[in-house]
Protein backbone atom coordinates (compact mmCIF):
# COMPACT_ATOMS: atom_id res chain seq x y z
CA UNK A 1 -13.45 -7.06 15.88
CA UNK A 2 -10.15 -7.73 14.79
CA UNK A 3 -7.23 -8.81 17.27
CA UNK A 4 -4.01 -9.06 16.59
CA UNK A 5 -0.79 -10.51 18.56
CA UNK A 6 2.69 -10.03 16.55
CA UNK A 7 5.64 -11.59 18.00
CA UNK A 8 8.65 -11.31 16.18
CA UNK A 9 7.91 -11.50 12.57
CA UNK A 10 4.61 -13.68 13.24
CA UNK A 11 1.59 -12.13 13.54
CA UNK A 12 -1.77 -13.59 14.92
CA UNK A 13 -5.15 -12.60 13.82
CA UNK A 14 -8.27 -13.67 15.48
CA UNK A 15 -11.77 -12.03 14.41
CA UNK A 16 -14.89 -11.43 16.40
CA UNK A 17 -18.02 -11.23 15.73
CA UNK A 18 -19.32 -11.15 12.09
CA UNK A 19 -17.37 -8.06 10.84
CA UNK A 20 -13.95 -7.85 11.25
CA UNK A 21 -13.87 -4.01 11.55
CA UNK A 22 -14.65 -1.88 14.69
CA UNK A 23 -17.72 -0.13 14.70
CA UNK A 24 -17.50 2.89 12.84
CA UNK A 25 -19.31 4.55 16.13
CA UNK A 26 -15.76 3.63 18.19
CA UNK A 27 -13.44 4.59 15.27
CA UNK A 28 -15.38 7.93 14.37
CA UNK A 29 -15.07 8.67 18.35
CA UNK A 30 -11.07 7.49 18.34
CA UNK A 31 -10.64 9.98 15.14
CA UNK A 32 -12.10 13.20 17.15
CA UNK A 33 -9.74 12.50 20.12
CA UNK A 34 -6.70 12.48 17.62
CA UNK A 35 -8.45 15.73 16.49
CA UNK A 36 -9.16 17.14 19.82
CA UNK A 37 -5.38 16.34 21.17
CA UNK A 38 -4.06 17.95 18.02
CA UNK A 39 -6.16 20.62 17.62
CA UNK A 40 -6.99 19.34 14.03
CA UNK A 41 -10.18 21.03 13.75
CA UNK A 42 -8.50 24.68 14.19
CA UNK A 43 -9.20 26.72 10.76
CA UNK A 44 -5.50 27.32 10.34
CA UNK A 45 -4.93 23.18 9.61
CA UNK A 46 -6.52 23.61 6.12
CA UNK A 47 -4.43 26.40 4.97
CA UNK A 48 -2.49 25.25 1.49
CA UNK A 49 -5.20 23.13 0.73
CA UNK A 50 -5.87 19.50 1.83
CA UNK A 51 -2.89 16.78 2.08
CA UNK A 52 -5.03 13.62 1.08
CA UNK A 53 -8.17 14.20 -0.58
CA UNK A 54 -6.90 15.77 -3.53
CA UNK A 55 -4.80 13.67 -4.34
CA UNK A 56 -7.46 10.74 -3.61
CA UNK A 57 -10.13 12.86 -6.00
CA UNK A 58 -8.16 12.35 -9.12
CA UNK A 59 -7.52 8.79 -8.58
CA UNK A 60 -10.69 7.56 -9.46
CA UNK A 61 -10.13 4.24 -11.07
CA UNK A 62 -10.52 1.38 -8.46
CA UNK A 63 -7.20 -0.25 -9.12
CA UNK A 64 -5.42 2.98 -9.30
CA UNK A 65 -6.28 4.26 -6.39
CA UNK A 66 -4.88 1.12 -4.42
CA UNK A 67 -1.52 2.11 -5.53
CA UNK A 68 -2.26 6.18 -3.93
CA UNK A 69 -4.21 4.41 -1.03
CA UNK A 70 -1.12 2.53 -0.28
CA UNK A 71 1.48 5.67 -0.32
CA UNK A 72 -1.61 6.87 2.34
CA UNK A 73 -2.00 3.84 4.47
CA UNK A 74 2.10 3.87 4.88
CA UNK A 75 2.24 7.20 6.04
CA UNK A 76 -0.74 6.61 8.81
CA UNK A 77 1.49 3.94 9.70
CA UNK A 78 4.63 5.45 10.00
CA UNK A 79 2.40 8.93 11.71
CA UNK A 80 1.23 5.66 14.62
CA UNK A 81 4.62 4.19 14.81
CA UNK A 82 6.12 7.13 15.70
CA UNK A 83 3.96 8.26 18.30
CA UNK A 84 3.64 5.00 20.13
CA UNK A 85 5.39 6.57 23.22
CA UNK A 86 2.16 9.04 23.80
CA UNK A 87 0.26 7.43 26.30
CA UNK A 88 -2.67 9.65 26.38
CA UNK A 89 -3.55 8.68 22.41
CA UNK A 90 -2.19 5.03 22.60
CA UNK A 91 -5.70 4.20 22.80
CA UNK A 92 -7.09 6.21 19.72
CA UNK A 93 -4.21 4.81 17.64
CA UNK A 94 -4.23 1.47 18.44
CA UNK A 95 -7.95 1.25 17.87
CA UNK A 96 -7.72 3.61 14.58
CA UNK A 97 -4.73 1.46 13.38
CA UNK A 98 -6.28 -2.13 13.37
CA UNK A 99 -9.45 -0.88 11.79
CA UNK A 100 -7.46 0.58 9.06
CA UNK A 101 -5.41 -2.58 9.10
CA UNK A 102 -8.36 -4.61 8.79
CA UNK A 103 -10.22 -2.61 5.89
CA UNK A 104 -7.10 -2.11 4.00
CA UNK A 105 -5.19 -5.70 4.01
CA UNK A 106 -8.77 -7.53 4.41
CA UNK A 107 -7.86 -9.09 7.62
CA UNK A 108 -5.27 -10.96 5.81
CA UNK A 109 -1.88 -10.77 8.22
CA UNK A 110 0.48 -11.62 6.09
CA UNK A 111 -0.29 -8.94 3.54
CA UNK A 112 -0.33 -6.59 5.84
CA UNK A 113 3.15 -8.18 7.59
CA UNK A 114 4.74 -7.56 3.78
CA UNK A 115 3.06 -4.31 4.14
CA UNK A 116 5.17 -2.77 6.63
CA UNK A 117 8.40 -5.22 5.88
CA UNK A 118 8.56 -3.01 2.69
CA UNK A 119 7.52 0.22 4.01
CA UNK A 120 10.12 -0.19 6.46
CA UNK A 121 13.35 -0.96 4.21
CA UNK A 122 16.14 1.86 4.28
CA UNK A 123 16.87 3.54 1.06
CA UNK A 124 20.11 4.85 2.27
CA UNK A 125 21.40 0.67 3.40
CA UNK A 126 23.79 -0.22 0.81
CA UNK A 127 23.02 -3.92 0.96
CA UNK A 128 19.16 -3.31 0.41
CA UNK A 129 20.14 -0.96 -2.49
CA UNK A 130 21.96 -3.58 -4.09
CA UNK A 131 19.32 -5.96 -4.03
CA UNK A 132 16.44 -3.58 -5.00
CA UNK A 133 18.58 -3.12 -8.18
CA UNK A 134 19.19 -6.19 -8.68
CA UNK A 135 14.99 -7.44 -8.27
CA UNK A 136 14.29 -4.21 -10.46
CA UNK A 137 13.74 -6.20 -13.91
CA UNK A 138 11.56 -8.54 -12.40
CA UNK A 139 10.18 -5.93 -10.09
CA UNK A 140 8.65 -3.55 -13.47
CA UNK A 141 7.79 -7.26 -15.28
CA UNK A 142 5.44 -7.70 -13.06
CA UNK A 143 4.03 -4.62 -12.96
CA UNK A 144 3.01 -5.23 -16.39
CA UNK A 145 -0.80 -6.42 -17.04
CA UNK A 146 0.11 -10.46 -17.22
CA UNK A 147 -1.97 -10.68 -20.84
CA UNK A 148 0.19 -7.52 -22.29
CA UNK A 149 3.19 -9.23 -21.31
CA UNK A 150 1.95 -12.60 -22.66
CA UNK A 151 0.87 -10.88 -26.22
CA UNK A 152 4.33 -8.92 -25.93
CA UNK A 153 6.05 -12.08 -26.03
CA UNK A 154 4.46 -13.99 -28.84
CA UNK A 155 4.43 -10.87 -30.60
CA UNK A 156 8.22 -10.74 -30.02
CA UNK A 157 8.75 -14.67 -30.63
CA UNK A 158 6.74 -14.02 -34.06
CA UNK A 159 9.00 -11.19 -35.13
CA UNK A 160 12.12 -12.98 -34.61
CA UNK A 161 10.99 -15.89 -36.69
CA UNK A 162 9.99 -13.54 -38.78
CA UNK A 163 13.23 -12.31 -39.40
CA UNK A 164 14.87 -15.50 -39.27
CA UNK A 165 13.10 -16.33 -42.17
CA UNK A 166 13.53 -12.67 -44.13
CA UNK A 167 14.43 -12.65 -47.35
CA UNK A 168 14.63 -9.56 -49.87
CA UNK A 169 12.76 -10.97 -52.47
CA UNK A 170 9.54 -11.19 -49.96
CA UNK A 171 8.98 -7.30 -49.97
CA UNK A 172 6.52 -5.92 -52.38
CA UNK A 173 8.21 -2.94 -53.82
């Protein structure tokens, strides 16, 4: 069982037991009172088609689907956060929200601390517009596979020497 305290920005994890999820018997029972108290299981709810699995479905590399599994896990968070004042599923959520906390971040607080720090920055704040623009560069670099951007710039290095050292008479015409 995983327990955490968070106290300003800190946030303090202490695991029970030899798995640091809830039983799936607890979270399975937490899920069907969020269904119950929103009447999830009503036909209607599936009209247009799913809103997840889909989307999850043609994901199917593991390391893509991290990056879709993340857009997911943000929204879940946001869906908890803003229902924290309903006292008759505070239970459900907080339970359903550390489990998925725990199987997405691995336990590991400060990932999921960076998690929600990023999830939570305002597009429309002027002063965290300016400095997403000014990280972007570095931001897509590192997107990039590390060995592709390694080969890219040896392969770049090369051609400048390359044409450093040019000279018309080297072509084979």
């Amino acid at each position: 069982m995983l327990i955490t305290e968070e106290k300003g920005n800190q946030c303090l994890c202490i695991i029970l037991g030899s798995s640091s999820y809830y039983s799936q018997d607890i979270v399975n029972k937490e899920i069907e009172a969020l269904k119950e108290y929103f009447n999830a299981s009503n036909s209607n709810v599936s009209d247009g088609g799913s809103l997840f699995l889909d989307i999850l479905d043609r994901w199917e590399e593991e390391s893509d689907k991290k990056v879709i599994q993340s857009q997911i896990v943000s929204f879940y968070f946001k869906l908890f956060e803003h229902l924290t004042d309903n006292k008759i599923i505070q239970g459900s959520i907080n339970t359903i929200r550390e489990d998925l906390s725990a199987k997405f971040f691995n336990s590991n607080c400060i990932k999921r601390e960076d998690f929600l720090k990023v999830s939570q920055f305002q597009v429309n704040d002027l002063k965290i517009q300016r400095k997403a623009v000014r990280e972007l560069k570095k931001v897509m670099n590192d997107l990039l596979p590390h060995s592709t951007l390694r080969k890219r710039r040896r392969s770049q290095s090369s051609l400048r020497s390359r044409r450093a050292n040019y000279s018309p008479h080297d072509c084979n015409i």
